[in-house]
C-alpha atoms as a PDB file:
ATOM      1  CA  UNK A   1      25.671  34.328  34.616  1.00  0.00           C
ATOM      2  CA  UNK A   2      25.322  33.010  31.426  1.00  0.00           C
ATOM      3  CA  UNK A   3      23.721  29.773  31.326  1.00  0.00           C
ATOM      4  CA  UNK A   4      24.020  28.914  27.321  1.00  0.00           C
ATOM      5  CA  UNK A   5      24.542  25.120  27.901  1.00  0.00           C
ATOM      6  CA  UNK A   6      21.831  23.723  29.862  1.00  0.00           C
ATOM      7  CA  UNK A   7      19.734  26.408  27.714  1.00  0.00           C
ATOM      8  CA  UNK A   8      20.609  24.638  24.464  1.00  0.00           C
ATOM      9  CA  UNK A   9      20.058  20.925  26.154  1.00  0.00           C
ATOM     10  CA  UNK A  10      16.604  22.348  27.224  1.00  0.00           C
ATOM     11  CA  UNK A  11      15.654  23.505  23.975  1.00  0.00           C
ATOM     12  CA  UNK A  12      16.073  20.335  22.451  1.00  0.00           C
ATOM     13  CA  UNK A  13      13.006  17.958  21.386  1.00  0.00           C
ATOM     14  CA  UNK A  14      14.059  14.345  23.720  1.00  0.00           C
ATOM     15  CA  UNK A  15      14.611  11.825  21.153  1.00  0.00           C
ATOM     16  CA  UNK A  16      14.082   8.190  22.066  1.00  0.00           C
ATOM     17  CA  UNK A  17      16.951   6.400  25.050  1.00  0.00           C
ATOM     18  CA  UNK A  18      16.731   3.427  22.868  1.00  0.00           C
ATOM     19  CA  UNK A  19      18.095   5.316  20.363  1.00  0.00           C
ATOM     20  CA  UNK A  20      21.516   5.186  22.512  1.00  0.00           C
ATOM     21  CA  UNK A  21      23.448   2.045  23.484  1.00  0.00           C
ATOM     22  CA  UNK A  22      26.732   0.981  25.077  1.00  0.00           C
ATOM     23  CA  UNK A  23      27.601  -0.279  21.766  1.00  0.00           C
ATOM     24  CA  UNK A  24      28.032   2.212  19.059  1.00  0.00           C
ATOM     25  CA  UNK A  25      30.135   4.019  17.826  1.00  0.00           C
ATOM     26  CA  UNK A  26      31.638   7.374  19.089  1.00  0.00           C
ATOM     27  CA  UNK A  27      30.228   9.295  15.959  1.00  0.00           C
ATOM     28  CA  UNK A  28      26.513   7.267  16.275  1.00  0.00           C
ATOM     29  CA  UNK A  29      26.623   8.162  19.525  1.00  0.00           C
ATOM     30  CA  UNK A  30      27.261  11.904  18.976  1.00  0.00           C
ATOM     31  CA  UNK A  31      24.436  11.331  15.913  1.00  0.00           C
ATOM     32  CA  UNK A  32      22.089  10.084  18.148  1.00  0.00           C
ATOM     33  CA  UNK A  33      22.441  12.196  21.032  1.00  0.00           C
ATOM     34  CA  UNK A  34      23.374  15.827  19.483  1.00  0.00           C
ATOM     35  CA  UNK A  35      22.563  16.221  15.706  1.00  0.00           C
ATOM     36  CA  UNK A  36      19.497  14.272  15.490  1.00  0.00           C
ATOM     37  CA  UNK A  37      17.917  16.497  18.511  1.00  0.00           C
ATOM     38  CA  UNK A  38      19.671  19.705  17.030  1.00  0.00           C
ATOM     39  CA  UNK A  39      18.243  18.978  13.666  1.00  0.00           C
ATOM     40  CA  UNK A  40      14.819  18.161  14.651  1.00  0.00           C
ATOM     41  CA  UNK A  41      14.613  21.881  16.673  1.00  0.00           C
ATOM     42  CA  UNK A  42      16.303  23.302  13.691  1.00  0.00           C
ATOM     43  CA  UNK A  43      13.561  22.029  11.197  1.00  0.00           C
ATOM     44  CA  UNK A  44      11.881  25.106  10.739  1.00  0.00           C
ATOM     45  CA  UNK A  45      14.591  26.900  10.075  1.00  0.00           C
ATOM     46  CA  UNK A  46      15.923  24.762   7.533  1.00  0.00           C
ATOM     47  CA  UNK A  47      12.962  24.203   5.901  1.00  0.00           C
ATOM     48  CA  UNK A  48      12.859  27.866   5.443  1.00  0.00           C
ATOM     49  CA  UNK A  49      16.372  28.282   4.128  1.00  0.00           C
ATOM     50  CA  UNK A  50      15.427  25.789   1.797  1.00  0.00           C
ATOM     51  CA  UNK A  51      12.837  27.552   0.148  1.00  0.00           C
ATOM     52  CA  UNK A  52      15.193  30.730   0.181  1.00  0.00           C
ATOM     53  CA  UNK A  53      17.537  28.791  -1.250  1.00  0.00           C
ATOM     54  CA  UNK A  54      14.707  27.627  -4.169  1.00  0.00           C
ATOM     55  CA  UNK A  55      13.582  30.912  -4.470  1.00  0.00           C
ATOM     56  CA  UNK A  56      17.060  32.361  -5.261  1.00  0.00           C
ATOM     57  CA  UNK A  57      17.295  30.019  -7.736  1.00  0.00           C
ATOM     58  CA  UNK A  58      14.187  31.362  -9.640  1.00  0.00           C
ATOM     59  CA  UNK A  59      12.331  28.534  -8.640  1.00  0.00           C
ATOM     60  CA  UNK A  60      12.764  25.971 -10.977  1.00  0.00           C
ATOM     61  CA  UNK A  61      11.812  23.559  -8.313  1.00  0.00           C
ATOM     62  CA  UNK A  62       8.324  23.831  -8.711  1.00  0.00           C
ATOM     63  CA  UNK A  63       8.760  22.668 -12.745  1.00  0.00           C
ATOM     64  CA  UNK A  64       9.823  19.512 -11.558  1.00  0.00           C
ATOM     65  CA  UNK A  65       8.484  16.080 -11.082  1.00  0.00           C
ATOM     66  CA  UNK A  66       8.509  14.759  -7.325  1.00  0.00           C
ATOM     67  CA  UNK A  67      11.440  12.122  -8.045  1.00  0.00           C
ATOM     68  CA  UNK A  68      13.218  15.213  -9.998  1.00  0.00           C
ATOM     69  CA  UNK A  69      12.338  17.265  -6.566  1.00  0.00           C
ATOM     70  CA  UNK A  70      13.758  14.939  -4.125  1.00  0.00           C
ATOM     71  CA  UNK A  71      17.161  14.778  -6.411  1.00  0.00           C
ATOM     72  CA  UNK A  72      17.569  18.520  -6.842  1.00  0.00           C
ATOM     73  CA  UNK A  73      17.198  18.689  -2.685  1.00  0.00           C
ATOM     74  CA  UNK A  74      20.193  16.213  -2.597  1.00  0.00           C
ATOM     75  CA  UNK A  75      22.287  17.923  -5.052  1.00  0.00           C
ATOM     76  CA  UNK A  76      21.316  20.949  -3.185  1.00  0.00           C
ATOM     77  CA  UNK A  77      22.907  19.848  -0.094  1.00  0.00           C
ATOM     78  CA  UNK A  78      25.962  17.901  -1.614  1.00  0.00           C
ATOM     79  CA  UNK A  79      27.090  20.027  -4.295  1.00  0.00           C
ATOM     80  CA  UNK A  80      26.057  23.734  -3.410  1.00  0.00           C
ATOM     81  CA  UNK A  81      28.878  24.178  -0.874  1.00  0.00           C
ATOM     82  CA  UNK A  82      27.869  27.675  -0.047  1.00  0.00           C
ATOM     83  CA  UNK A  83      24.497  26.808   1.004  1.00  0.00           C
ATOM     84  CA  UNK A  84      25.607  23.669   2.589  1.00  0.00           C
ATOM     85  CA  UNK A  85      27.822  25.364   4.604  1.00  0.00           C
ATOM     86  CA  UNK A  86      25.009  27.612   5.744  1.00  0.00           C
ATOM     87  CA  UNK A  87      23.142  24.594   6.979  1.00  0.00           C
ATOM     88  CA  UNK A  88      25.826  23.328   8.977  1.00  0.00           C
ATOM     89  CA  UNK A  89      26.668  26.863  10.556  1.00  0.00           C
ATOM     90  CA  UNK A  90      22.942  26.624  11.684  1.00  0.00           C
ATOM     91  CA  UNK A  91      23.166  23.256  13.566  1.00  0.00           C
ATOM     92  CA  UNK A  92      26.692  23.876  14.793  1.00  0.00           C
ATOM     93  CA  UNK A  93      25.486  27.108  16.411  1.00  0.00           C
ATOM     94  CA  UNK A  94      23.324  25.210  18.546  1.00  0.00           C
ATOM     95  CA  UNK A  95      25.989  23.020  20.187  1.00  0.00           C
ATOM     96  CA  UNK A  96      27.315  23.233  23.336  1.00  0.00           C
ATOM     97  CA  UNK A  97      30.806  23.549  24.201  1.00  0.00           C
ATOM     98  CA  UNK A  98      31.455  20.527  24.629  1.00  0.00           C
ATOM     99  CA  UNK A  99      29.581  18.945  21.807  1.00  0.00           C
ATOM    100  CA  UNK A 100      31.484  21.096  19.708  1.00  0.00           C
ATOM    101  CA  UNK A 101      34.851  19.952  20.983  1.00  0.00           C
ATOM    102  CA  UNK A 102      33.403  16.562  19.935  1.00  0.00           C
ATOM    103  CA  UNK A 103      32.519  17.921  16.849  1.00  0.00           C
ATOM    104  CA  UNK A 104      35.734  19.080  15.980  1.00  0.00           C
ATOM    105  CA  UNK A 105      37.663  15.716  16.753  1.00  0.00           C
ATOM    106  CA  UNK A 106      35.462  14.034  13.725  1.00  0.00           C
ATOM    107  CA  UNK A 107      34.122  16.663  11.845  1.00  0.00           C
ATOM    108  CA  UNK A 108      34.247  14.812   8.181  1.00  0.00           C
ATOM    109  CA  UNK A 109      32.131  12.068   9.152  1.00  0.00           C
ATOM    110  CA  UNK A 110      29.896  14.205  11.399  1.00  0.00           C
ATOM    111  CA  UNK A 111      29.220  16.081   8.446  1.00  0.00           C
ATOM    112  CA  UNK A 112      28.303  13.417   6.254  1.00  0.00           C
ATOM    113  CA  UNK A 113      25.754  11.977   9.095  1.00  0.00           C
ATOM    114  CA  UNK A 114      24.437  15.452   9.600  1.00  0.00           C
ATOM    115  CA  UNK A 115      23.984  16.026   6.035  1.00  0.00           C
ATOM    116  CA  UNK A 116      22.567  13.179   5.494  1.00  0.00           C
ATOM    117  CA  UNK A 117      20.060  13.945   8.038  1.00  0.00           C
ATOM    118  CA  UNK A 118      19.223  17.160   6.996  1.00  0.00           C
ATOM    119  CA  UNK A 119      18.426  15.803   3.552  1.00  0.00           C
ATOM    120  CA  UNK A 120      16.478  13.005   4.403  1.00  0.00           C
ATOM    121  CA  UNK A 121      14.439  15.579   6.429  1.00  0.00           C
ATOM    122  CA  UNK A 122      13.558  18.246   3.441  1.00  0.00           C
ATOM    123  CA  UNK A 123      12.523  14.893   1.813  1.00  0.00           C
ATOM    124  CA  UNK A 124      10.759  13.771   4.905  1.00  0.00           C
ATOM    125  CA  UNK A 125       8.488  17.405   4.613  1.00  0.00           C
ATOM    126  CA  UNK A 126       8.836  18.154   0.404  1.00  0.00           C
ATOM    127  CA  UNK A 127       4.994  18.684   0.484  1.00  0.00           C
ATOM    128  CA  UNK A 128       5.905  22.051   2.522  1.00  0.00           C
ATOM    129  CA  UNK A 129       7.647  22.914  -0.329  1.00  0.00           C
ATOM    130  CA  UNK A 130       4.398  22.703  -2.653  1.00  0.00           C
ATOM    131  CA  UNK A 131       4.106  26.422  -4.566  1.00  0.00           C
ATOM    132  CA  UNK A 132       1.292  27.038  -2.732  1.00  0.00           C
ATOM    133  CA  UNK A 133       2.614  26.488   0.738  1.00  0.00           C
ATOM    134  CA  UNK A 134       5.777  27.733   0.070  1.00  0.00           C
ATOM    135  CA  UNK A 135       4.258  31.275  -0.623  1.00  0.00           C
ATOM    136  CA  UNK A 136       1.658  30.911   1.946  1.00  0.00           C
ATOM    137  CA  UNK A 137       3.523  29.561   4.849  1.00  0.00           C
ATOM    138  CA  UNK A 138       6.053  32.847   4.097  1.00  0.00           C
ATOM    139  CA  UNK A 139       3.497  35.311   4.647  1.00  0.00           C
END
């Protein structure tokens, strides 16, 4: 039998209780409890696309200052719809059934929070994406 849910939840790095109260919101909750945990697994693998995704783009990103850096990884995310969409297919795919019926009741703001996660997370690690460790941590 195929035991995909509890195999997801297991996965998952814990993030803080505290970070969950009676008192939020539906969509913190769901922030809190699925895409923060989903993200923070997913971090390699983001961080990876990422420097696909500069790499494709004949890596202009290394020409840039940091505060240029840490703009283009924003515009990245909000503009490049293709590539954001790629992101989100890789944190959706590790929901469970029932987070994804969640999901799909609020999807637009979920998307913003995740988003805005996953951006604030490539800034959170931008030395990774150094020329040198961006070549080296490939091979």
């Amino acid at each position: 039998m195929n035991d995909r849910e509890n195999d997801l939840v297991k996965a998952r790095p814990q993030i803080s209780p505290k970070s969950i109260s009676e008192n939020m919101s539906n969509d913190e909750r769901f922030q809190n409890s699925t895409l923060r945990p989903v993200i923070k697994l997913q971090s390699p693998l983001l961080i990876a696309a990422f420097r696909n995704y500069i790499a494709k783009r004949k890596n202009v990103f290394y020409d840039l200052s940091t505060e240029k850096r840490l703009l283009y990884i924003e515009n990245a995310i909000q503009k490049d719809m293709k590539f954001r969409n790629s992101l989100k297919g890789m944190i959706i795919g590790q929901f469970t059934l029932v987070e994804y019926q969640t999901y799909i009741q609020n999807s637009s703001p979920l998307n913003k929070r995740m988003m805005n996660i996953v951006i604030e997370r490539l800034k959170d690690n931008i030395l990774l994406f150094e020329k040198d460790i961006a070549f080296t941590a490939v091979i």
